[in-house]
N, C-alpha and C. Protein backbone atom coordinates (compact mmCIF):
# COMPACT_ATOMS: atom_id res chain seq x y z
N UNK A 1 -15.36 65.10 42.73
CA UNK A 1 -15.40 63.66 42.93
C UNK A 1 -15.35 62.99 41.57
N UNK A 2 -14.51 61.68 41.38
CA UNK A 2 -14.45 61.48 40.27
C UNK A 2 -15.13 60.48 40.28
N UNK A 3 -15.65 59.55 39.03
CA UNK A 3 -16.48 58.23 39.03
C UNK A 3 -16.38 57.79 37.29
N UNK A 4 -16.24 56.43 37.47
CA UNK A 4 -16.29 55.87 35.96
C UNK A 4 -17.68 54.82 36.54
N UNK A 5 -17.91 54.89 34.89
CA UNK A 5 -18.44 53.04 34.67
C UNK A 5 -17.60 52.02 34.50
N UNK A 6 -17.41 51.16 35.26
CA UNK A 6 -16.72 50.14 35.00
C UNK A 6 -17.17 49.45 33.81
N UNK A 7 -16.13 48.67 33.53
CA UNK A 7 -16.33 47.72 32.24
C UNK A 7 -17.21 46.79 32.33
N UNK A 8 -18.25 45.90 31.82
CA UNK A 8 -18.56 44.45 31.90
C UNK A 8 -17.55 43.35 32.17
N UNK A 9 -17.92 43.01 33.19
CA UNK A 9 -16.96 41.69 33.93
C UNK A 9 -15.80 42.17 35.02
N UNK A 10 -15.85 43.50 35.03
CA UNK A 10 -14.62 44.19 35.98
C UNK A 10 -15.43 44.39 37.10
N UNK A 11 -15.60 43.37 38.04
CA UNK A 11 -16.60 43.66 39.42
C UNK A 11 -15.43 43.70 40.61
N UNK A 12 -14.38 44.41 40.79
CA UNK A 12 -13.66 43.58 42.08
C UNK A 12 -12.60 44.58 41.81
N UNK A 13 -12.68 45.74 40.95
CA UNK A 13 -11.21 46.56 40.62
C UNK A 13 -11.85 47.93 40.72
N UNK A 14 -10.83 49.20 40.86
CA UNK A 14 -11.02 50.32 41.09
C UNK A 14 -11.19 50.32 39.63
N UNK A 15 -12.11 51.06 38.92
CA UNK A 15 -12.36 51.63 37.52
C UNK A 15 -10.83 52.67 37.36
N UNK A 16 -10.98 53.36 38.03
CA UNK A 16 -9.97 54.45 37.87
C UNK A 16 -8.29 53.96 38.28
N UNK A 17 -8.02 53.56 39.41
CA UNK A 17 -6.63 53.10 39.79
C UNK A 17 -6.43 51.95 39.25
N UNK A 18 -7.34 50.98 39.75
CA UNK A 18 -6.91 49.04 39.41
C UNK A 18 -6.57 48.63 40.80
N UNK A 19 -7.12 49.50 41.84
CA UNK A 19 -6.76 48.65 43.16
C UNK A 19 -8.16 47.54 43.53
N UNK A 20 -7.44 46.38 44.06
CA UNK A 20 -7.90 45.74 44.48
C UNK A 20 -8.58 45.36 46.05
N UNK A 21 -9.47 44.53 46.46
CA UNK A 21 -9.34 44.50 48.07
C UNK A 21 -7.76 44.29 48.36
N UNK A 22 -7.35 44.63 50.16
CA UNK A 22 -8.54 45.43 50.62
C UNK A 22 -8.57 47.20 50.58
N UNK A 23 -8.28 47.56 49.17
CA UNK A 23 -8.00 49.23 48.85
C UNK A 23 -9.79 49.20 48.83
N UNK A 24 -10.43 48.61 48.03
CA UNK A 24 -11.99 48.62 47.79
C UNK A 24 -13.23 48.19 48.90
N UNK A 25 -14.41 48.84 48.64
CA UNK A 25 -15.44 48.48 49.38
C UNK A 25 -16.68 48.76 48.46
N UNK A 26 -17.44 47.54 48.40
CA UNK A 26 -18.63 47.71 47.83
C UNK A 26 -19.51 48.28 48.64
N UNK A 27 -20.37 48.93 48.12
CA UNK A 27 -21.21 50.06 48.62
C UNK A 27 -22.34 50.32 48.12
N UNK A 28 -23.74 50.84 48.14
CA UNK A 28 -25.19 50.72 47.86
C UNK A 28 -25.52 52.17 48.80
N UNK A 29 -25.94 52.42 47.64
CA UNK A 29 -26.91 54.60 47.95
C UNK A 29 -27.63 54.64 46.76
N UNK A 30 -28.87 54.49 47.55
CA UNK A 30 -30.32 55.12 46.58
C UNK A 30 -30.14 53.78 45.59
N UNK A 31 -30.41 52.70 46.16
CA UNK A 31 -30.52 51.48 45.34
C UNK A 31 -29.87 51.03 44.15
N UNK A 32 -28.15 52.04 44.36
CA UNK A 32 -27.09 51.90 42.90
C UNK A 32 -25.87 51.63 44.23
N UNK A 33 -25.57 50.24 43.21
CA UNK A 33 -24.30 49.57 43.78
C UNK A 33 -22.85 49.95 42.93
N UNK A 34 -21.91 50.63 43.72
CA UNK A 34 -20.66 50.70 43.18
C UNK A 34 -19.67 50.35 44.18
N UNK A 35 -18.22 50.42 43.92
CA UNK A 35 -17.28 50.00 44.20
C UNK A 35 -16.68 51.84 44.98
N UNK A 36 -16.54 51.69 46.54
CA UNK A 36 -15.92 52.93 46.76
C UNK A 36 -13.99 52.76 47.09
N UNK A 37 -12.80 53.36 45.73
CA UNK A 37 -11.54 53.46 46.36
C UNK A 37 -11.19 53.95 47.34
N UNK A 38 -10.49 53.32 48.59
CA UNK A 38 -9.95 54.09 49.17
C UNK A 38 -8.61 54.33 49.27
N UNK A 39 -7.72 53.79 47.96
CA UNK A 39 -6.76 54.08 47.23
C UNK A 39 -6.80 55.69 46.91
N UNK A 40 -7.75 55.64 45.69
CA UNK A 40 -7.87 57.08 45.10
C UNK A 40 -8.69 57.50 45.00
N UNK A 41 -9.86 57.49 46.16
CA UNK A 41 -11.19 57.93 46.79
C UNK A 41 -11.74 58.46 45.90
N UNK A 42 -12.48 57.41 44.67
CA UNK A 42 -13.27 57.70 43.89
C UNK A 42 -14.35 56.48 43.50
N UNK A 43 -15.40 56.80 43.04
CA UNK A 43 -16.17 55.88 42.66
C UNK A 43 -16.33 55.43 41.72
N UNK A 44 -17.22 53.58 41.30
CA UNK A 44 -16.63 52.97 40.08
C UNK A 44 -18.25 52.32 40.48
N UNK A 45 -18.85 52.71 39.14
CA UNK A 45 -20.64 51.74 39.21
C UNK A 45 -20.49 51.22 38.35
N UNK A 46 -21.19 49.89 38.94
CA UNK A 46 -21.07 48.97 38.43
C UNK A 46 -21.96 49.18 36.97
N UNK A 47 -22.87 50.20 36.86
CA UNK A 47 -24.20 50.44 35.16
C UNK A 47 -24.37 51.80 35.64
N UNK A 48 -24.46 52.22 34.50
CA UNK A 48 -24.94 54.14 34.55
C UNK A 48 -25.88 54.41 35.71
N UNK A 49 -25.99 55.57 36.70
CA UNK A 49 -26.53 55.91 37.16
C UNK A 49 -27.82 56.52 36.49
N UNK A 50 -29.32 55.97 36.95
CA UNK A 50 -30.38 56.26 36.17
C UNK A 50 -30.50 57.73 35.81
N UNK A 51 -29.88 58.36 36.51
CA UNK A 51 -29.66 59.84 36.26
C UNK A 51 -28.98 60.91 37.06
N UNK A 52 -28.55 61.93 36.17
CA UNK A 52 -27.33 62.64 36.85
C UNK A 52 -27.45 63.20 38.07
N UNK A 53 -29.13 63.01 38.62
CA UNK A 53 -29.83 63.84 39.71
C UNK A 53 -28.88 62.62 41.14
N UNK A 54 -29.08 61.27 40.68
CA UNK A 54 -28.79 60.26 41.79
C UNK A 54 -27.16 60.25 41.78
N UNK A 55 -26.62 60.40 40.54
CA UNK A 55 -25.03 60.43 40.39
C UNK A 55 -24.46 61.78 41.38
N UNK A 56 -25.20 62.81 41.03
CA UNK A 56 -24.55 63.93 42.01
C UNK A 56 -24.99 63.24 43.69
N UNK A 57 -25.76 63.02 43.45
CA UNK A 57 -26.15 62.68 45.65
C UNK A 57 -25.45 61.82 46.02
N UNK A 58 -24.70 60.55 44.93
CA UNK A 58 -24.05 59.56 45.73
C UNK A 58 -22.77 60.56 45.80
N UNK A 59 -22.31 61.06 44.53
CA UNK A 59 -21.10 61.90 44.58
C UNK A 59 -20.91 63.04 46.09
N UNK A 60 -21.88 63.64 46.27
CA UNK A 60 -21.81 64.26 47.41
C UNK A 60 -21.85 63.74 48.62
N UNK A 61 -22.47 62.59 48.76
CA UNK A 61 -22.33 61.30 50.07
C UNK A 61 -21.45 61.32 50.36
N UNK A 62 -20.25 60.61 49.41
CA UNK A 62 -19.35 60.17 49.34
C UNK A 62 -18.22 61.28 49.69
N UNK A 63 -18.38 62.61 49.31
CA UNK A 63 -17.14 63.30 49.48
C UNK A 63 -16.83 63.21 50.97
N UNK A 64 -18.34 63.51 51.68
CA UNK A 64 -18.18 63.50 53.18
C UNK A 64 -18.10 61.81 54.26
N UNK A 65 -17.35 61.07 53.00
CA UNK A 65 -16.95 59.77 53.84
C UNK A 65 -15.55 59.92 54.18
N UNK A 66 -15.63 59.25 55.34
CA UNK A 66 -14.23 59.42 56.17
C UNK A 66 -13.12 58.78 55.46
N UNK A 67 -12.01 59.31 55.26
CA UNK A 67 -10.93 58.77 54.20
C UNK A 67 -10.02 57.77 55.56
N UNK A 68 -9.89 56.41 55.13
CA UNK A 68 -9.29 55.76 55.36
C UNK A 68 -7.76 55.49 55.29
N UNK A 69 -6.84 55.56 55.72
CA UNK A 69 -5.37 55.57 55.67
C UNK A 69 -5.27 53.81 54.50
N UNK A 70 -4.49 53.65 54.25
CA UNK A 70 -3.80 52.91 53.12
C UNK A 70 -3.26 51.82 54.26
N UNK A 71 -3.55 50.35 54.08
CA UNK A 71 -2.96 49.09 55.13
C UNK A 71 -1.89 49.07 54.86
């Protein structure tokens, strides 16, 4: 699973692709808000994950989310 930090002020874009809604969905696990692609089904937080323990569990959440087809 891949995941960036997004930039400061980049709230609304895939970190990794640059897709926009409606490719994106904001999303909240274990009280850390990121951006999930379903462009290039990866994740984009919005500030470092407090630690790599919560980064792997959203990462593993996430693998087992249902992949959405492209509008």
């Amino acid at each position: 699973m891949r995941s960036v930090v997004l930039e400061p002020g980049k709230t609304n874009v895939c970190g990794i692709c640059g897709a926009k809604e409606p490719f994106i969905e904001y999303k909240e696990l274990e009280g850390i808000h990121f951006i999930w692609c379903n462009k290039c089904h990866t994740i984009s937080f919005f500030k470092p994950p407090q630690n790599e323990m919560k980064k792997h569990l959203i990462e593993n959440e996430m693998n087992s989310y249902p992949l959405k087809k492209e509008p």
